[in-house]
PDB file of N, CA and C in Angstrom:
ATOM      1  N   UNK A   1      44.281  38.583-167.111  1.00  0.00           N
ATOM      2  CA  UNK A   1      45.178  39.660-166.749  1.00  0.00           C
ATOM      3  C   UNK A   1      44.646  40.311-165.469  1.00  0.00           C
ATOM      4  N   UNK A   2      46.118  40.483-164.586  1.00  0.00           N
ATOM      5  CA  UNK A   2      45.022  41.449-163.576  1.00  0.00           C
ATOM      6  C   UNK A   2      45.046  42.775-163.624  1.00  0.00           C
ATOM      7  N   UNK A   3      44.260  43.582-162.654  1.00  0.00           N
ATOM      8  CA  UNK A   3      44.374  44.703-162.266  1.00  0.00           C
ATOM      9  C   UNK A   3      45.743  45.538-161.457  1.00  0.00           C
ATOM     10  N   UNK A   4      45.946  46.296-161.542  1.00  0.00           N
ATOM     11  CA  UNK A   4      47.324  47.106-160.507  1.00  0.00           C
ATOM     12  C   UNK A   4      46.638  46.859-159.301  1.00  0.00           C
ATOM     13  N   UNK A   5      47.677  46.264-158.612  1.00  0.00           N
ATOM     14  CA  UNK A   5      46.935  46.031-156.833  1.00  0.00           C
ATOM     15  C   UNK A   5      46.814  44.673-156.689  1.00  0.00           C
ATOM     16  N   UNK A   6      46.259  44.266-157.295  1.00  0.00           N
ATOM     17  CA  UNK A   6      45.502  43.028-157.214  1.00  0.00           C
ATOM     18  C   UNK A   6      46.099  41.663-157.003  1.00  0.00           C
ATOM     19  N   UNK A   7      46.472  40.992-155.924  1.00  0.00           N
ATOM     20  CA  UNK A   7      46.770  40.147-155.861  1.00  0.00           C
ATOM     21  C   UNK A   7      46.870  38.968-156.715  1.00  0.00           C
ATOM     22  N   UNK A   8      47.695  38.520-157.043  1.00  0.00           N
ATOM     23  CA  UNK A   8      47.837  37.762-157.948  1.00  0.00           C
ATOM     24  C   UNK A   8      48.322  36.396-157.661  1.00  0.00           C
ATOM     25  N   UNK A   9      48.530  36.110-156.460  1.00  0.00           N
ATOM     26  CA  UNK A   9      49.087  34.901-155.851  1.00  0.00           C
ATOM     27  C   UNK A   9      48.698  34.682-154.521  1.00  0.00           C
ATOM     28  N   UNK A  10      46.905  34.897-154.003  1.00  0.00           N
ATOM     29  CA  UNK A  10      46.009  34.868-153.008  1.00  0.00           C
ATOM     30  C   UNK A  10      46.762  33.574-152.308  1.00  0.00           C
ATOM     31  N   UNK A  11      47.075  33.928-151.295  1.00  0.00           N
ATOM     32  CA  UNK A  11      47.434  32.509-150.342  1.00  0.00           C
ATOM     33  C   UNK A  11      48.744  31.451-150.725  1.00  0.00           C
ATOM     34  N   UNK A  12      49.167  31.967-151.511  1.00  0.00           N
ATOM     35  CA  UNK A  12      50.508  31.225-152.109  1.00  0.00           C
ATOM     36  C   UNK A  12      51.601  31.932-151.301  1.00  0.00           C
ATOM     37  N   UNK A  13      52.280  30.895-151.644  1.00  0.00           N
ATOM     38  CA  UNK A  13      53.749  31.290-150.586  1.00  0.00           C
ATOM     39  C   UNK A  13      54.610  32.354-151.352  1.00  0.00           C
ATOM     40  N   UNK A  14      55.495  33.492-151.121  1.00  0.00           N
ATOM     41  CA  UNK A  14      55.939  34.490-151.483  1.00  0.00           C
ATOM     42  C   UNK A  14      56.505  34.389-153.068  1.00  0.00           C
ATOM     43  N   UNK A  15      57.026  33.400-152.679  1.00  0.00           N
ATOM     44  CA  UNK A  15      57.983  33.305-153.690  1.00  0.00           C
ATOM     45  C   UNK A  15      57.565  32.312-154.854  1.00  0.00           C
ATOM     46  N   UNK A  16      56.023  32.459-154.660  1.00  0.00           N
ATOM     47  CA  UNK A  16      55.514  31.547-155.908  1.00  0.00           C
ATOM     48  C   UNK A  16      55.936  32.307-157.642  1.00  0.00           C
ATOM     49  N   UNK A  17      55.602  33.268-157.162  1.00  0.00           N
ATOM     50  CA  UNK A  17      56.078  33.738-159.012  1.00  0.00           C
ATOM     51  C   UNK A  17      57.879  33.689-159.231  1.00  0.00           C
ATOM     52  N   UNK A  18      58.803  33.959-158.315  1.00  0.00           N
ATOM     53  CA  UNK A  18      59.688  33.811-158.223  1.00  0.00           C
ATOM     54  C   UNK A  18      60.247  32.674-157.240  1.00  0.00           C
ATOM     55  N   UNK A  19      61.707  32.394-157.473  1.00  0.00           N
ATOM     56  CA  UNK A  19      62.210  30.995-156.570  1.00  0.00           C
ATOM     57  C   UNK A  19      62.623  31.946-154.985  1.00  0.00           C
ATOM     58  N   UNK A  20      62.796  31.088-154.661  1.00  0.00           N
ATOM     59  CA  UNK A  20      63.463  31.575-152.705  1.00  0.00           C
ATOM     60  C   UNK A  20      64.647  32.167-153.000  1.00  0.00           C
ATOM     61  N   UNK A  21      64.655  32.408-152.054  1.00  0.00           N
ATOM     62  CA  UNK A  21      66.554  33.530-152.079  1.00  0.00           C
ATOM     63  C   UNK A  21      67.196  31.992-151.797  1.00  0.00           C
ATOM     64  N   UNK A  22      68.343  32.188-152.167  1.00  0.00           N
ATOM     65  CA  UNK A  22      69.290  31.040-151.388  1.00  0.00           C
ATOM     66  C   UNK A  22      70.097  31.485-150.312  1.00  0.00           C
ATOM     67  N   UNK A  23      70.857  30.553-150.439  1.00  0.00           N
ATOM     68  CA  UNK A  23      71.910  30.865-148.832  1.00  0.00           C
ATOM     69  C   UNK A  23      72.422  31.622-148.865  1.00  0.00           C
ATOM     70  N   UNK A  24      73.521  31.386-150.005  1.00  0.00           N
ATOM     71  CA  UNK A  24      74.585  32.229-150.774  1.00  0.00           C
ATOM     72  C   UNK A  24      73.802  34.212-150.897  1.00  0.00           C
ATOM     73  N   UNK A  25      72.827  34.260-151.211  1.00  0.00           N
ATOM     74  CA  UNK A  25      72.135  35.525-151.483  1.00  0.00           C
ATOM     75  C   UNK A  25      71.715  36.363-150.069  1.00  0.00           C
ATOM     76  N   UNK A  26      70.976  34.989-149.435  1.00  0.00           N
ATOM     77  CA  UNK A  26      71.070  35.685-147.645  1.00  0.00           C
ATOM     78  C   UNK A  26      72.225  35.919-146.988  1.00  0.00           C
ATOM     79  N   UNK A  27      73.600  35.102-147.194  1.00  0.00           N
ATOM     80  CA  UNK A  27      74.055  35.572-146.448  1.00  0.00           C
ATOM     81  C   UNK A  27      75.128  37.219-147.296  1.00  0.00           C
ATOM     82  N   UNK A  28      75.289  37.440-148.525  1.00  0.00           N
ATOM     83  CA  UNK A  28      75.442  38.727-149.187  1.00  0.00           C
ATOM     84  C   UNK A  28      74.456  39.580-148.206  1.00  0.00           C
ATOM     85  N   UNK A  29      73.677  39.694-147.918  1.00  0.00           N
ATOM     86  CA  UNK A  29      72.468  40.543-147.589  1.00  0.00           C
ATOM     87  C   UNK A  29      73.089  40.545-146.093  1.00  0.00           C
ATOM     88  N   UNK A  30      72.899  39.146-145.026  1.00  0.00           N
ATOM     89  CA  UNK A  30      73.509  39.399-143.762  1.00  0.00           C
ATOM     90  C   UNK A  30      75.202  40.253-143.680  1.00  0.00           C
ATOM     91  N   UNK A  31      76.137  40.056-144.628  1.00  0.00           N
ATOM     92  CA  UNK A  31      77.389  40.760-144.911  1.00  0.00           C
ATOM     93  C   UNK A  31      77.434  41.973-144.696  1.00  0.00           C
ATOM     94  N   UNK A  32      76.233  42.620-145.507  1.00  0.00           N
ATOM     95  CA  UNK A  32      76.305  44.097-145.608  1.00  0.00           C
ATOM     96  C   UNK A  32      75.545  44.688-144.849  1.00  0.00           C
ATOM     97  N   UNK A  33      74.949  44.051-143.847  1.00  0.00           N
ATOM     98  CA  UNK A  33      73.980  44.671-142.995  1.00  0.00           C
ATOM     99  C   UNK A  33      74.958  45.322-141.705  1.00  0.00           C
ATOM    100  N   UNK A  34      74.882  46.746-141.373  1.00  0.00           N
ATOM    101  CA  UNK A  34      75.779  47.400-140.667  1.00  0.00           C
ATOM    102  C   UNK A  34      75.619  47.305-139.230  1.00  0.00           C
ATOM    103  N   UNK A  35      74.385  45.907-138.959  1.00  0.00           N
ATOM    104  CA  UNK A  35      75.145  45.478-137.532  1.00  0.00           C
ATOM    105  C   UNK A  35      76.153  44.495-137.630  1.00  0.00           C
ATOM    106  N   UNK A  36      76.122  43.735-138.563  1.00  0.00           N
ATOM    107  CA  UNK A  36      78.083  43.037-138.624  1.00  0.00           C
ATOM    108  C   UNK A  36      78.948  43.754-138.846  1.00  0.00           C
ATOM    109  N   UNK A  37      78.834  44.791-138.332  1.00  0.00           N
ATOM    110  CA  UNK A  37      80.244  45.818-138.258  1.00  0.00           C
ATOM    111  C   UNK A  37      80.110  46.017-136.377  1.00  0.00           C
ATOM    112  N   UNK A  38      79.243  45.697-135.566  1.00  0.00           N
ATOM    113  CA  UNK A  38      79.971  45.557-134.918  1.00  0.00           C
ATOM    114  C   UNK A  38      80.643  44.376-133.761  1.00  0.00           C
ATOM    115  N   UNK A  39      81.280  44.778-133.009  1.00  0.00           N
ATOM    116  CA  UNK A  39      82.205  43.178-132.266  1.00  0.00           C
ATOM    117  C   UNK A  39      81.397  43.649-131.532  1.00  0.00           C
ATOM    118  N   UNK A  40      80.458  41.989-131.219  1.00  0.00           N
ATOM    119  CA  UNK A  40      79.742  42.040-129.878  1.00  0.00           C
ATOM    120  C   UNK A  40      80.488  41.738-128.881  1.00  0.00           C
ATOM    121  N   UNK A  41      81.522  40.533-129.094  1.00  0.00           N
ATOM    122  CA  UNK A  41      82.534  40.337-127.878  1.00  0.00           C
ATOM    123  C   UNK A  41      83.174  41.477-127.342  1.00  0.00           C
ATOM    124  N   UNK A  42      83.397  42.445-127.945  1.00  0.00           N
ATOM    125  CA  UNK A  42      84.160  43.176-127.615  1.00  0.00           C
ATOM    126  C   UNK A  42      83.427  44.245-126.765  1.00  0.00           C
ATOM    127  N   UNK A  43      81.725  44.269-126.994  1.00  0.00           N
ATOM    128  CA  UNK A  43      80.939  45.405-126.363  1.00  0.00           C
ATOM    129  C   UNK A  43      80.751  44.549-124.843  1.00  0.00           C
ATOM    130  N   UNK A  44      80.655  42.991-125.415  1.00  0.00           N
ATOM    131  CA  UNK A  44      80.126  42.216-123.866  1.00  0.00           C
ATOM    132  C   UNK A  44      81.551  42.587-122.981  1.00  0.00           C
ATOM    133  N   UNK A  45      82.753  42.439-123.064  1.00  0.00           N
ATOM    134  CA  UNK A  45      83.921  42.955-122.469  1.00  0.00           C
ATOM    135  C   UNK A  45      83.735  44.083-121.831  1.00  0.00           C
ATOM    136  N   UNK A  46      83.100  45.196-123.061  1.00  0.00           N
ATOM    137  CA  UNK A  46      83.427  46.102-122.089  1.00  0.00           C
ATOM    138  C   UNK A  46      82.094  46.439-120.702  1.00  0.00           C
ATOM    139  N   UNK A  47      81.145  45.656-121.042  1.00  0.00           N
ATOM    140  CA  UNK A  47      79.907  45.969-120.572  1.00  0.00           C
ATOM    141  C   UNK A  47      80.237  45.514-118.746  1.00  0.00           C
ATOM    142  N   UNK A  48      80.985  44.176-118.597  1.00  0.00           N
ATOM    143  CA  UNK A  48      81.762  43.273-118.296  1.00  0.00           C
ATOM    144  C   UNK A  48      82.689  44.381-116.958  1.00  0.00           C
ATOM    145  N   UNK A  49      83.527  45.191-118.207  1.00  0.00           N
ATOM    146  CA  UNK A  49      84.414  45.805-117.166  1.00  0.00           C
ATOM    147  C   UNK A  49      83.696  46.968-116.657  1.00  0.00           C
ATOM    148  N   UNK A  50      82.479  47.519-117.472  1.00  0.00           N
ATOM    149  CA  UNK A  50      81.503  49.050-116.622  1.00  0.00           C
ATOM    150  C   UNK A  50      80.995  48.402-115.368  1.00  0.00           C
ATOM    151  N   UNK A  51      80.941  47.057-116.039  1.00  0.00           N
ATOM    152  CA  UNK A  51      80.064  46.351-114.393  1.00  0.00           C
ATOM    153  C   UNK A  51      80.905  46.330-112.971  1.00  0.00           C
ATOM    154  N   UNK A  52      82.091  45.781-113.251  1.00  0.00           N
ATOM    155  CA  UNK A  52      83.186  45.666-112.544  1.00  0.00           C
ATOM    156  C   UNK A  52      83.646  47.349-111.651  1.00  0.00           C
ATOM    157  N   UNK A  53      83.579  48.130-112.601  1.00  0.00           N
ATOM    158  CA  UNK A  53      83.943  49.132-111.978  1.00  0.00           C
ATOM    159  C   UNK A  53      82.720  50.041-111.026  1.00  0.00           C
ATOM    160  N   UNK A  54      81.836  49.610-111.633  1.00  0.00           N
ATOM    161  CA  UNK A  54      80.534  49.973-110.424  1.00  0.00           C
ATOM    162  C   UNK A  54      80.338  49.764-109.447  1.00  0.00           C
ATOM    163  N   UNK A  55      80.561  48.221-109.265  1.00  0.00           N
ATOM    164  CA  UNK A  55      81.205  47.237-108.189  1.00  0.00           C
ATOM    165  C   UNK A  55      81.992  48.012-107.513  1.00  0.00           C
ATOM    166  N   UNK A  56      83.239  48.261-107.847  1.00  0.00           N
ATOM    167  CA  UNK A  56      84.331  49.015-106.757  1.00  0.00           C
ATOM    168  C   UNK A  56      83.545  50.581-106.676  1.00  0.00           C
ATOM    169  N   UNK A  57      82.915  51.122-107.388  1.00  0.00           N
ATOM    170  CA  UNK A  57      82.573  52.674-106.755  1.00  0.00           C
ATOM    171  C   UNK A  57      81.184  52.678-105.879  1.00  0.00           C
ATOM    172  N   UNK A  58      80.625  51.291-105.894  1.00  0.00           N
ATOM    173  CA  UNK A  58      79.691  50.808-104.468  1.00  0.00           C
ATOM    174  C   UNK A  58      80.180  50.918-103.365  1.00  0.00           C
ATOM    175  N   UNK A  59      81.183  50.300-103.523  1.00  0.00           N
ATOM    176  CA  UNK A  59      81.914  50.109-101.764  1.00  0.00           C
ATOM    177  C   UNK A  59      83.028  51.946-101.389  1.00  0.00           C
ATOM    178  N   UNK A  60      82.686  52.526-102.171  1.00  0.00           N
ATOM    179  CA  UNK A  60      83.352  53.821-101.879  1.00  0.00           C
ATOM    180  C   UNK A  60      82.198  54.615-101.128  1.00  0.00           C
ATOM    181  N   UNK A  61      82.805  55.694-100.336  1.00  0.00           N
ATOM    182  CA  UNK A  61      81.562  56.482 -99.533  1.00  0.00           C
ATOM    183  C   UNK A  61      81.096  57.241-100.095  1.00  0.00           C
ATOM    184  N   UNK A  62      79.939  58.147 -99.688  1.00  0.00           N
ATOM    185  CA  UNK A  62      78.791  58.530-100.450  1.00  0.00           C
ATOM    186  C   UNK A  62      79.623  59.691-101.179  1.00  0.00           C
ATOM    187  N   UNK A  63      80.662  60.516-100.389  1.00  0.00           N
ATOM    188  CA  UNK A  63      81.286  61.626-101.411  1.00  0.00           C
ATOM    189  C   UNK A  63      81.994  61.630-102.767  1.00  0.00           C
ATOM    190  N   UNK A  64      83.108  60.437-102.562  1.00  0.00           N
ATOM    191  CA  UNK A  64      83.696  59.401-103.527  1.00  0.00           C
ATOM    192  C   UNK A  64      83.141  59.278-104.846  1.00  0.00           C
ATOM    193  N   UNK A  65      81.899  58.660-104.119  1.00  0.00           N
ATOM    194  CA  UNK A  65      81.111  58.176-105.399  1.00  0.00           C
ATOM    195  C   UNK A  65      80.086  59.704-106.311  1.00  0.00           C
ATOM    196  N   UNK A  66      80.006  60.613-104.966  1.00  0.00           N
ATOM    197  CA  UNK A  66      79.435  61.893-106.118  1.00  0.00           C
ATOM    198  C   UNK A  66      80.435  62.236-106.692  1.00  0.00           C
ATOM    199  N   UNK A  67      82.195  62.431-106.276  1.00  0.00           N
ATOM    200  CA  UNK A  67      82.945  62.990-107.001  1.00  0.00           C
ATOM    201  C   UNK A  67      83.351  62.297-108.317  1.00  0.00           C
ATOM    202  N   UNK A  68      82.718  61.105-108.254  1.00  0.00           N
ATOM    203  CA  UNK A  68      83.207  59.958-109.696  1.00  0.00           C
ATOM    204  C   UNK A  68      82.014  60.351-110.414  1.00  0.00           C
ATOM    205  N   UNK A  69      80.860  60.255-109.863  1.00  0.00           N
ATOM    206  CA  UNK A  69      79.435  60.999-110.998  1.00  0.00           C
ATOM    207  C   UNK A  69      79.697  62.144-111.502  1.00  0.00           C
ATOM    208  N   UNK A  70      80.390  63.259-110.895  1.00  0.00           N
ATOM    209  CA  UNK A  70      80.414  64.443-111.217  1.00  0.00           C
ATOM    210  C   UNK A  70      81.932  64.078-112.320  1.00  0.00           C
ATOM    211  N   UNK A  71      82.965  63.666-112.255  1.00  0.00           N
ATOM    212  CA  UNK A  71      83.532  63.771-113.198  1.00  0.00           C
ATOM    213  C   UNK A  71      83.088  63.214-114.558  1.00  0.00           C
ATOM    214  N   UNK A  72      81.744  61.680-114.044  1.00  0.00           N
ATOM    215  CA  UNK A  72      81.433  61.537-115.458  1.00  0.00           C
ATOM    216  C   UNK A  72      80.461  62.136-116.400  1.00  0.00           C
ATOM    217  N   UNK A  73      79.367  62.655-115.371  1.00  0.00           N
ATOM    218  CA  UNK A  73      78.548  64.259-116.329  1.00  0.00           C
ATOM    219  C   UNK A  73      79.554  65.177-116.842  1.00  0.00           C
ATOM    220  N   UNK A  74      80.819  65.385-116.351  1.00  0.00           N
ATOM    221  CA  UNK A  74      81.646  66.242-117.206  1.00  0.00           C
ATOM    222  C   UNK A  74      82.147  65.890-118.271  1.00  0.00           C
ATOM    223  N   UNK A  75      82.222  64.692-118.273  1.00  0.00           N
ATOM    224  CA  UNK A  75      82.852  64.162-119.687  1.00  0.00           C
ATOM    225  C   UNK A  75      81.909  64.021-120.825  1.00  0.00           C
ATOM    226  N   UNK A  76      80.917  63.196-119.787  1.00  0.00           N
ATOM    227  CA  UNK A  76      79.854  63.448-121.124  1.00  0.00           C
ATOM    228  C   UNK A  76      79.515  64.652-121.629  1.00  0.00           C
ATOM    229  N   UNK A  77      79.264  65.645-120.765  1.00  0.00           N
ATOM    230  CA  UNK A  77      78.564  66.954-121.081  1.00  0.00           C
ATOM    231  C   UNK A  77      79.915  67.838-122.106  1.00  0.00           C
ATOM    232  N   UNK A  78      81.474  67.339-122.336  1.00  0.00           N
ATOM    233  CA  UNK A  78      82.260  67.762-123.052  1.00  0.00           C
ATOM    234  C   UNK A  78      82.204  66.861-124.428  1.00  0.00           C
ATOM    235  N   UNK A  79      81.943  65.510-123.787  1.00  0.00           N
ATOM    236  CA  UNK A  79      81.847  64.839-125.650  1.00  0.00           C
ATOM    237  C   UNK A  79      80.781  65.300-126.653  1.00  0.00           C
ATOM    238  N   UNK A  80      79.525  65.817-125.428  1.00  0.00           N
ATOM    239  CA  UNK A  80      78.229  66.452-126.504  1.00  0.00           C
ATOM    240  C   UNK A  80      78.842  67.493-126.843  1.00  0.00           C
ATOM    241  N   UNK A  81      79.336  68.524-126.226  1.00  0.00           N
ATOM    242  CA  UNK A  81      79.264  69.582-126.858  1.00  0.00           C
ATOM    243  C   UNK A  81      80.540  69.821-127.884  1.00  0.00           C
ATOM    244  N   UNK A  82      81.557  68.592-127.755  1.00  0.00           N
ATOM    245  CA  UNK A  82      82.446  68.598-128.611  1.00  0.00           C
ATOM    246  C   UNK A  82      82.220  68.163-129.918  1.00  0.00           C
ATOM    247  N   UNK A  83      81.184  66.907-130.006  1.00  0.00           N
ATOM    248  CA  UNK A  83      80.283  66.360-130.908  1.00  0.00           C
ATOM    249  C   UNK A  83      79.387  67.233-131.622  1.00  0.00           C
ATOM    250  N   UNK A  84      78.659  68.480-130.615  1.00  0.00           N
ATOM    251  CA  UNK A  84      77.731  69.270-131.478  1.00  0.00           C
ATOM    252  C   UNK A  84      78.001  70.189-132.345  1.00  0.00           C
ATOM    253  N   UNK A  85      79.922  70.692-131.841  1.00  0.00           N
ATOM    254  CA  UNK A  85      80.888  71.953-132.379  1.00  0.00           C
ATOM    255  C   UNK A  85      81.499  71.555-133.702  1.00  0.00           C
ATOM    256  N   UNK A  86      81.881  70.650-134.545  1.00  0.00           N
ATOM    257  CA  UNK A  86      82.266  70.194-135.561  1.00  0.00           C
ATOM    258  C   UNK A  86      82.604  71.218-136.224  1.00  0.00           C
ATOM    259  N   UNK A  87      81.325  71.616-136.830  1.00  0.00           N
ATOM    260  CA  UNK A  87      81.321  72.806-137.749  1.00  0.00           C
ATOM    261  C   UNK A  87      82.099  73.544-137.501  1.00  0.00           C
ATOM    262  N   UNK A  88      82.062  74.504-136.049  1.00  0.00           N
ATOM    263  CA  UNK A  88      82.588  75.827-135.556  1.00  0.00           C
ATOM    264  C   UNK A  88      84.559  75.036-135.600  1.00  0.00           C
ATOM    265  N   UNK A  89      84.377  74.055-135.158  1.00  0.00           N
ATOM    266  CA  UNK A  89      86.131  73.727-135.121  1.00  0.00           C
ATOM    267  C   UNK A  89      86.299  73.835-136.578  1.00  0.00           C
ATOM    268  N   UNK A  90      85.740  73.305-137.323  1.00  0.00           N
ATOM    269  CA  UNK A  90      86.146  72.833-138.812  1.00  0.00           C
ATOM    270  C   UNK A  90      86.475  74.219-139.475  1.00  0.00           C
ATOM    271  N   UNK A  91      85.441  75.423-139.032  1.00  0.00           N
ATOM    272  CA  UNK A  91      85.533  76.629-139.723  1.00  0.00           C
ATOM    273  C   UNK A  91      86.660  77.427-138.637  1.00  0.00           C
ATOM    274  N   UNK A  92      87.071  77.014-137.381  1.00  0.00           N
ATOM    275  CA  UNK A  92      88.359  77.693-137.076  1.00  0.00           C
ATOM    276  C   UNK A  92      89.617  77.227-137.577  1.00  0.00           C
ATOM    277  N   UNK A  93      89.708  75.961-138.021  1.00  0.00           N
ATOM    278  CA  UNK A  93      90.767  75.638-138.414  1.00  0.00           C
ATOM    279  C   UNK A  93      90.952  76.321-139.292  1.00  0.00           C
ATOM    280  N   UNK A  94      89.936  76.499-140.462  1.00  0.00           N
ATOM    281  CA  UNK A  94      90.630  76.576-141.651  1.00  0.00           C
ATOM    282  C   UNK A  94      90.941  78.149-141.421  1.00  0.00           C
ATOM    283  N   UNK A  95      90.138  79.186-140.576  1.00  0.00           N
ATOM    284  CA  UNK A  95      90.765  79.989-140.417  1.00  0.00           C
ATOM    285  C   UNK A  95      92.064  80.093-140.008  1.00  0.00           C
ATOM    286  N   UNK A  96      92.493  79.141-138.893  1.00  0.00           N
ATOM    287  CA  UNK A  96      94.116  79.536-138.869  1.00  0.00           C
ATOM    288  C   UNK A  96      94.847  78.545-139.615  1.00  0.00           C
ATOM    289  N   UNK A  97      94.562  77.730-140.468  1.00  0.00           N
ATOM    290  CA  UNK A  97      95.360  77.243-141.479  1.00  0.00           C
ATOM    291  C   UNK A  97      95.786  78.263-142.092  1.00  0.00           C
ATOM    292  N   UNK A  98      94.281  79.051-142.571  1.00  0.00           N
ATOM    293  CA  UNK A  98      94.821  80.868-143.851  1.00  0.00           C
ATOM    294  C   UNK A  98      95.387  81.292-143.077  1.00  0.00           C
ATOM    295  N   UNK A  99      95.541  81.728-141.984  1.00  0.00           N
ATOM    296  CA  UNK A  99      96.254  82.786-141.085  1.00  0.00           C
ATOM    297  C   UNK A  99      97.730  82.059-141.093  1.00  0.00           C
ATOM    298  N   UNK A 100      98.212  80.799-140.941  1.00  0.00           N
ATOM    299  CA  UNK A 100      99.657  80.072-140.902  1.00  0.00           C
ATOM    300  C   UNK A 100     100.053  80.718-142.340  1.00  0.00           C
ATOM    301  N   UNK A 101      99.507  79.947-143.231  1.00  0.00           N
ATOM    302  CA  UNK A 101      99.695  80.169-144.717  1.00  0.00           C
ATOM    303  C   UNK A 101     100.315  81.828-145.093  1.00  0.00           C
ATOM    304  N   UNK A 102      99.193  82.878-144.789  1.00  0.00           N
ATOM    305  CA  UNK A 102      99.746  84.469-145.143  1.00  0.00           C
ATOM    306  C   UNK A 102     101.091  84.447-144.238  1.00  0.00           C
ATOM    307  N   UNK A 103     101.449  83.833-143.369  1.00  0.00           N
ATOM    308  CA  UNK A 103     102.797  84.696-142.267  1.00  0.00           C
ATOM    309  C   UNK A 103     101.998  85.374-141.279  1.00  0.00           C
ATOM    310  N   UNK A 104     100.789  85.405-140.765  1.00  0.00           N
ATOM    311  CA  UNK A 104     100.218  85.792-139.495  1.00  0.00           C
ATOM    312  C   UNK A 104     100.929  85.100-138.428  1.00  0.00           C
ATOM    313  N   UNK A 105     101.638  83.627-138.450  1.00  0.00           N
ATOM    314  CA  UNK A 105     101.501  83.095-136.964  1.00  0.00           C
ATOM    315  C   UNK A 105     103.124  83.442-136.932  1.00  0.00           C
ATOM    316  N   UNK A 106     103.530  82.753-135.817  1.00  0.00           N
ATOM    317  CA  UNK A 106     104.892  82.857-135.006  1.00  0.00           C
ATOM    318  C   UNK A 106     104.942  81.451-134.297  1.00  0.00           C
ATOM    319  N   UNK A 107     106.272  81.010-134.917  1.00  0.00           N
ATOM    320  CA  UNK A 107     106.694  79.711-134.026  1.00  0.00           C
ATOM    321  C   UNK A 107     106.957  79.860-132.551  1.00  0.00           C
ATOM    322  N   UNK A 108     106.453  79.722-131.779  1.00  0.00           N
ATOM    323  CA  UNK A 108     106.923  79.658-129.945  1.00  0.00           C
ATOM    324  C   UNK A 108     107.903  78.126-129.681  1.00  0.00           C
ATOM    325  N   UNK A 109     108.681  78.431-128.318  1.00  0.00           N
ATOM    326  CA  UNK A 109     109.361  77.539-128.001  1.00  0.00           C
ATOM    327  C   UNK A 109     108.423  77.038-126.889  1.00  0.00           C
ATOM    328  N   UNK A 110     107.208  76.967-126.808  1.00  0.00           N
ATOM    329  CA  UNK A 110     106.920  76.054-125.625  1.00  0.00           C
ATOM    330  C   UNK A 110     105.610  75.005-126.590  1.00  0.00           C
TER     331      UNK A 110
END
C-alpha cells in the first residue's frame, strides 16, 4: 500500500492505472473548449481588410491621417467608457422605465 503523495507509477506512462482518452473523448473536450467558438476565417478577413485600409491611410497626408487617428481614439475611448457604464445605464433605465410606468413621461412628436 502506498503513502498519500507517493507515486505509485514511477516512470510509467500516464495512463498506466487507467486506459488513454480516446478520440471520441478528445474531441468532446476539443468541442467545448471556448476557442472553437471562434471563426478564425472570419478574424483572418478582417485582419486582411485593417491591413488594406492602412494601406490607403499611408498614402494620405500627414493631417488626413491624424484626423483618421483622432477619430479612432474617439471611438475607442467611447466603447471603454460605454463598456465601463453598464451598471449606471442599467440603473437609468430602470429608472425611467418606473418613471414611463407612474405617467411621469409625455409622448413627443419628434
Amino acid at each position: 500500500m502506498s503513502r498519500v503523495g507517493e507515486d505509485t507509477n514511477p516512470g510509467g506512462l500516464p495512463w498506466a492505472v487507467s486506459s488513454p482518452p480516446t478520440f471520441n473523448a478528445a474531441m468532446r473536450h476539443f468541442e467545448m473548449h471556448p476557442l472553437k467558438r471562434f471563426n478564425f476565417r472570419k478574424i483572418k478577413n478582417m485582419i486582411a481588410e485593417v491591413k488594406e485600409v492602412i494601406t490607403k491611410v499611408e498614402k494620405l497626408n500627414n493631417e488626413e491621417q491624424q484626423q483618421i487617428a483622432k477619430m479612432l481614439n474617439e471611438e475607442i475611448i467611447w466603447d471603454t467608457t460605454l463598456k465601463n457604464s453598464q451598471e449606471q445605464l442599467r440603473v437609468l433605465a430602470q429608472e425611467a422605465l418606473a418613471e414611463h410606468k407612474s405617467g411621469k413621461t409625455q409622448k413627443k412628436d419628434w
